[in-house]
C-alpha atoms as a PDB file:
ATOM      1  CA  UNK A   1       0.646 -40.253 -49.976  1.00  0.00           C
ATOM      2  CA  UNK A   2      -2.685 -39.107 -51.376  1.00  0.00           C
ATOM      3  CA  UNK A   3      -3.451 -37.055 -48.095  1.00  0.00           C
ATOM      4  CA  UNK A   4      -0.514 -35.675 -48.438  1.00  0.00           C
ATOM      5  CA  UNK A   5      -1.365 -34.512 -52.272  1.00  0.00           C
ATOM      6  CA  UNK A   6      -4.270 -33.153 -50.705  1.00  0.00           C
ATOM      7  CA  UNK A   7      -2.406 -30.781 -48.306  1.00  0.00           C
ATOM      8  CA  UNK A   8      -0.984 -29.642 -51.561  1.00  0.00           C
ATOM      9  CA  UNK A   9      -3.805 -28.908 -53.300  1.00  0.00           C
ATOM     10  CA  UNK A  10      -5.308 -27.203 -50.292  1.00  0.00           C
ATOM     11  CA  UNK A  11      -1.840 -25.238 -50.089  1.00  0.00           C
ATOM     12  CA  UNK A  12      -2.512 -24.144 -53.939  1.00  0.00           C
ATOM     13  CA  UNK A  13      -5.552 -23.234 -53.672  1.00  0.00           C
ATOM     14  CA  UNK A  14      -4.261 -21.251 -50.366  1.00  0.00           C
ATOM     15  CA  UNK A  15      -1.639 -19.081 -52.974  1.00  0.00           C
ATOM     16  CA  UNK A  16       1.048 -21.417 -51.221  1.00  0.00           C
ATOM     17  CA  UNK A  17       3.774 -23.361 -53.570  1.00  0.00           C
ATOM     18  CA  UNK A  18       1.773 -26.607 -53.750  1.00  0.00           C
ATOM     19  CA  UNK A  19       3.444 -29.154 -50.903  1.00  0.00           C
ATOM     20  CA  UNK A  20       2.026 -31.713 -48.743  1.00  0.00           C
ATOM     21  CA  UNK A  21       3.720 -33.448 -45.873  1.00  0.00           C
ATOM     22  CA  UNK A  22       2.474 -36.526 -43.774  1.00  0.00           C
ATOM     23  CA  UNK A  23       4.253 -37.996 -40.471  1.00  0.00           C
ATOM     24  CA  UNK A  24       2.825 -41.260 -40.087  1.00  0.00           C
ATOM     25  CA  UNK A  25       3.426 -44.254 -37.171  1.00  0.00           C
ATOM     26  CA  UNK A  26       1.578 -47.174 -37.865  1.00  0.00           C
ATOM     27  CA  UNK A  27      -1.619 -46.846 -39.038  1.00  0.00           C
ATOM     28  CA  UNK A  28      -1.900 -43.018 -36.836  1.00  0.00           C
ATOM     29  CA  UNK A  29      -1.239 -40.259 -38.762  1.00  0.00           C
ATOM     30  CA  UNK A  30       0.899 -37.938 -35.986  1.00  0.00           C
ATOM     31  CA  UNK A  31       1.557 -34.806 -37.924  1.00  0.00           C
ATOM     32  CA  UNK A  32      -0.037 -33.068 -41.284  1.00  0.00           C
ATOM     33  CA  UNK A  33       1.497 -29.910 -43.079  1.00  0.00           C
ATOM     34  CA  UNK A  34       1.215 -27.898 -46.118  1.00  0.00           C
ATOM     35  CA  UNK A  35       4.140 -24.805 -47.080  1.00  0.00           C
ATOM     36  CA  UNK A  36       2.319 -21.832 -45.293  1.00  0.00           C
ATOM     37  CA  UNK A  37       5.802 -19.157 -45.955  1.00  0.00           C
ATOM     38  CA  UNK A  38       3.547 -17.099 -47.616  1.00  0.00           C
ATOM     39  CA  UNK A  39       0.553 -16.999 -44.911  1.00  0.00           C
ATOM     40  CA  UNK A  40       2.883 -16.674 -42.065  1.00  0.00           C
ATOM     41  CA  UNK A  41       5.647 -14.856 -43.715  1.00  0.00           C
ATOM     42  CA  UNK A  42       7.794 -17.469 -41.643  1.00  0.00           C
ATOM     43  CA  UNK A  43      10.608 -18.809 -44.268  1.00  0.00           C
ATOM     44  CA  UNK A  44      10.828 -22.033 -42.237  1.00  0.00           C
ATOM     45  CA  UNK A  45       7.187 -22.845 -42.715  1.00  0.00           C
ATOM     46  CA  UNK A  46       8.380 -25.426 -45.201  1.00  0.00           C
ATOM     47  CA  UNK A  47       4.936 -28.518 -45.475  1.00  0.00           C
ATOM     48  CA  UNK A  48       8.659 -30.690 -44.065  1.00  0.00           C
ATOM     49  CA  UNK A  49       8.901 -28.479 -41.093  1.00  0.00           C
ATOM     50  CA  UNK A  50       5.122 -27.978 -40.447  1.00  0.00           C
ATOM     51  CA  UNK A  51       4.537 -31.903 -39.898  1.00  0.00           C
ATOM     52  CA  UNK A  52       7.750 -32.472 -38.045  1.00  0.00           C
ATOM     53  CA  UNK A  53       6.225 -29.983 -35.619  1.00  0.00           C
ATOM     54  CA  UNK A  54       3.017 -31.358 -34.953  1.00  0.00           C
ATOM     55  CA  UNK A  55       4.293 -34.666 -34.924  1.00  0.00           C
ATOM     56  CA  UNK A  56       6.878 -33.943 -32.303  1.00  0.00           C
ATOM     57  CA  UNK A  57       3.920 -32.534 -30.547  1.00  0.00           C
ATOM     58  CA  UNK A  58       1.741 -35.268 -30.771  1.00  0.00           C
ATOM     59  CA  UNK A  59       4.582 -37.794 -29.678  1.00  0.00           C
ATOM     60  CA  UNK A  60       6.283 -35.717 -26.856  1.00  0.00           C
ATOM     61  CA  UNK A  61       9.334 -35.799 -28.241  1.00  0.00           C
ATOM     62  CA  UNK A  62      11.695 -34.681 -31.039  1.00  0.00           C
ATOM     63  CA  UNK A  63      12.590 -38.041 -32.111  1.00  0.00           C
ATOM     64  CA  UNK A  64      10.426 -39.358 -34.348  1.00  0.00           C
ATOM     65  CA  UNK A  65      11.572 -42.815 -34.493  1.00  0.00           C
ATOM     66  CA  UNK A  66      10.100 -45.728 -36.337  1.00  0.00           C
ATOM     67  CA  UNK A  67       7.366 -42.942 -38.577  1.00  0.00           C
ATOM     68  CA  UNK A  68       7.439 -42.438 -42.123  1.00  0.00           C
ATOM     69  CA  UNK A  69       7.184 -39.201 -43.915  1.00  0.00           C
ATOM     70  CA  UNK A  70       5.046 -38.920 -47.108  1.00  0.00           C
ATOM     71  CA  UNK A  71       5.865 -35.291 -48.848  1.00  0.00           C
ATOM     72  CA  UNK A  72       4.593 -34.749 -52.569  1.00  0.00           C
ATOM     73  CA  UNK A  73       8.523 -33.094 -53.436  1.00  0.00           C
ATOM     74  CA  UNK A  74      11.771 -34.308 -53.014  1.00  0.00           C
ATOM     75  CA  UNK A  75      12.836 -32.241 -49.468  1.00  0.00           C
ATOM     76  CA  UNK A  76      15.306 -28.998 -49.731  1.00  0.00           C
ATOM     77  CA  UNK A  77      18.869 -29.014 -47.533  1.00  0.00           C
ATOM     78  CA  UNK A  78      16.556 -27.547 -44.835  1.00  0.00           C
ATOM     79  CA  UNK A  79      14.078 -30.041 -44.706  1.00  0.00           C
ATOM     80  CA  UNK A  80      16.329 -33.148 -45.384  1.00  0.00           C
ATOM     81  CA  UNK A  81      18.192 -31.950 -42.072  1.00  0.00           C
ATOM     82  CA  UNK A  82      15.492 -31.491 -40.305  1.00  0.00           C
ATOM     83  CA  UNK A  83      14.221 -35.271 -40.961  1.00  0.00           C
ATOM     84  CA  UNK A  84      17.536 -36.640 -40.368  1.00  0.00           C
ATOM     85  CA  UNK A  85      17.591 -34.527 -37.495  1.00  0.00           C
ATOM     86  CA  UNK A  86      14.249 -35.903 -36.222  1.00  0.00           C
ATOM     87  CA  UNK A  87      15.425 -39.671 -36.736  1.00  0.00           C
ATOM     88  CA  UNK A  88      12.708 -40.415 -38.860  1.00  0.00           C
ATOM     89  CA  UNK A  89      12.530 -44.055 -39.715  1.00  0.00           C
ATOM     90  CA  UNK A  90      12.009 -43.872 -43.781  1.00  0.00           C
ATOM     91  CA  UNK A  91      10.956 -41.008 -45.998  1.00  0.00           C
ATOM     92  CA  UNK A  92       8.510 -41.403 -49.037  1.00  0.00           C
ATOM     93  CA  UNK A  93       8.451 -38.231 -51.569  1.00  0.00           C
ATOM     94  CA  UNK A  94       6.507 -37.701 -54.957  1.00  0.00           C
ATOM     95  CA  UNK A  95       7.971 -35.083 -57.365  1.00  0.00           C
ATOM     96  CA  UNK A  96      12.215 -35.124 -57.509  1.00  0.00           C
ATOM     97  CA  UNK A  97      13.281 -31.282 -57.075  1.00  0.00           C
ATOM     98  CA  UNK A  98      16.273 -30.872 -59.889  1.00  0.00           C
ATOM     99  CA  UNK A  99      17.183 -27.591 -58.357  1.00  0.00           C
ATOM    100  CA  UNK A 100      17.043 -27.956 -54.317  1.00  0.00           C
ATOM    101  CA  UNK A 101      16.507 -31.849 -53.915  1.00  0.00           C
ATOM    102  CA  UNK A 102      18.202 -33.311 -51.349  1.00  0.00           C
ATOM    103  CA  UNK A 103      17.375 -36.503 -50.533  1.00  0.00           C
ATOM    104  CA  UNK A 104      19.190 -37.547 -54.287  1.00  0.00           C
ATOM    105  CA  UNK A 105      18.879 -34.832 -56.883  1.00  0.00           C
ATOM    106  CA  UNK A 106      21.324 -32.329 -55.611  1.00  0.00           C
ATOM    107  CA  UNK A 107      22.644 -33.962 -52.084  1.00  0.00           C
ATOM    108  CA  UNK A 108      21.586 -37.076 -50.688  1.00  0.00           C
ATOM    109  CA  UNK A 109      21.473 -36.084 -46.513  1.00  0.00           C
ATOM    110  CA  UNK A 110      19.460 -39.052 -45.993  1.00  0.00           C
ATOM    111  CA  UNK A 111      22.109 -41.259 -46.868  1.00  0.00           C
ATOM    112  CA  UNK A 112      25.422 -39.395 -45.912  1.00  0.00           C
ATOM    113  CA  UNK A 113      27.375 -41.764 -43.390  1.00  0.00           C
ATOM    114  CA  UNK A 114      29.068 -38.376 -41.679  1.00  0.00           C
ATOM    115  CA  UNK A 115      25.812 -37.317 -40.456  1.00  0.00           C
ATOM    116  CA  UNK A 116      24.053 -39.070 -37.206  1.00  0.00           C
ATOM    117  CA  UNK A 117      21.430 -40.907 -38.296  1.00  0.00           C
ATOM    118  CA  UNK A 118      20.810 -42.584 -42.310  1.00  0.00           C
ATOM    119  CA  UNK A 119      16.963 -43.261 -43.190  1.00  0.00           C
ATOM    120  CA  UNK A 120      15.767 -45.723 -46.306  1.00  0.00           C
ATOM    121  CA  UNK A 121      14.561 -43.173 -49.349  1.00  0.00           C
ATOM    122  CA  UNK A 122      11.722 -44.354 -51.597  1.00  0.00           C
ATOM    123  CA  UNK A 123      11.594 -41.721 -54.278  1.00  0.00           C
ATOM    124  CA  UNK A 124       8.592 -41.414 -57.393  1.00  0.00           C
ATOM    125  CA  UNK A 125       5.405 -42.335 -55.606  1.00  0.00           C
ATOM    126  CA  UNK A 126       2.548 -40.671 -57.027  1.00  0.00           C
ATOM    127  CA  UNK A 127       5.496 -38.753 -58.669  1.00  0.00           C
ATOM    128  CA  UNK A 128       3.529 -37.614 -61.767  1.00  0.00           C
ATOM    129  CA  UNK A 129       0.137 -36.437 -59.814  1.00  0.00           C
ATOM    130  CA  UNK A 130       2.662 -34.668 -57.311  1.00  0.00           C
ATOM    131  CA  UNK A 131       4.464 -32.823 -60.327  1.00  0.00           C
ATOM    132  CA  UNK A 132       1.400 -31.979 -62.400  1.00  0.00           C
ATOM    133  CA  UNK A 133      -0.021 -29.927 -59.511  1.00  0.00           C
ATOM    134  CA  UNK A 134       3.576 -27.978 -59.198  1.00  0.00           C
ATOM    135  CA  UNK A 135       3.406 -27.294 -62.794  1.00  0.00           C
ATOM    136  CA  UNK A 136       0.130 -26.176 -62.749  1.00  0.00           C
ATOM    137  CA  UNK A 137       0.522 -24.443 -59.955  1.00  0.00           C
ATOM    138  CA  UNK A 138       3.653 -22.548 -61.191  1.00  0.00           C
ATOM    139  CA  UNK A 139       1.760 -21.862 -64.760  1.00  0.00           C
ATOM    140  CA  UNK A 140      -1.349 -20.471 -63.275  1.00  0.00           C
ATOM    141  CA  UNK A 141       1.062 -17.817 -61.542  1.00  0.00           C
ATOM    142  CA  UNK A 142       3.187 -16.968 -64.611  1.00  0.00           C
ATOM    143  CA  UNK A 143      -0.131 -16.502 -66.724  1.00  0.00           C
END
């Protein structure tokens, strides 16, 4: 989780909303991202999406079964899809998002029985650090 805090800062520092993503199998790390919507002016360029990507990459394949994703905020609907989507095994966030959380703020995709695949959810790790830099972030830009 601290790399992926990393990608955040590096995203901040970048003018990007502060968001780090890790896809992780074992001890190799298979795909890094950061949110890069405003360098690429792609709207999908979610940190989520960004490591998906390289993972799948890296693996071969779209399923990403048996990895764990580190991401320093709770996913949106897009995101959470996309991991379900992907079969990740578990998901680790930071920061809960109150207004587009979906992996237990808002929706909880993770865990809804009607979709294909469920993955565990361990939410609040490095929570605080992950938070701080989206506050400061978000103050820096209002200022």
């Amino acid at each position: 989780m601290a790399i992926a805090l990393e990608l955040a800062a590096r995203a901040a520092k970048a003018g990007e909303s502060p968001v780090g993503a890790l896809v992780v199998k074992g001890e190799q790390v298979l795909g890094r991202g950061a949110n890069a919507r405003v360098s690429t002016g792609d709207p999908t360029a979610h940190a989520e999406i960004v490591a998906l990507r390289e993972a799948a990459r890296a693996l071969g394949s779209w399923r990403l079964d048996g990895t764990t994703f580190y991401v320093t905020l709770e996913p949106c609907p897009m995101c959470a899809g996309a991991i379900v989507m992907a079969r990740v095994g578990k998901l680790v966030f930071g920061a809960p998002d109150p207004k587009a959380g979906s992996c237990g703020s808002l929706y909880n995709l993770c865990a809804d029985p009607r979709l294909n695949h469920e993955l565990p959810v361990v939410r609040g790790v490095l929570g605080r650090q992950a938070a701080d830099l989206l506050s400061e972030f978000f103050a820096a830009k209002r200022s």
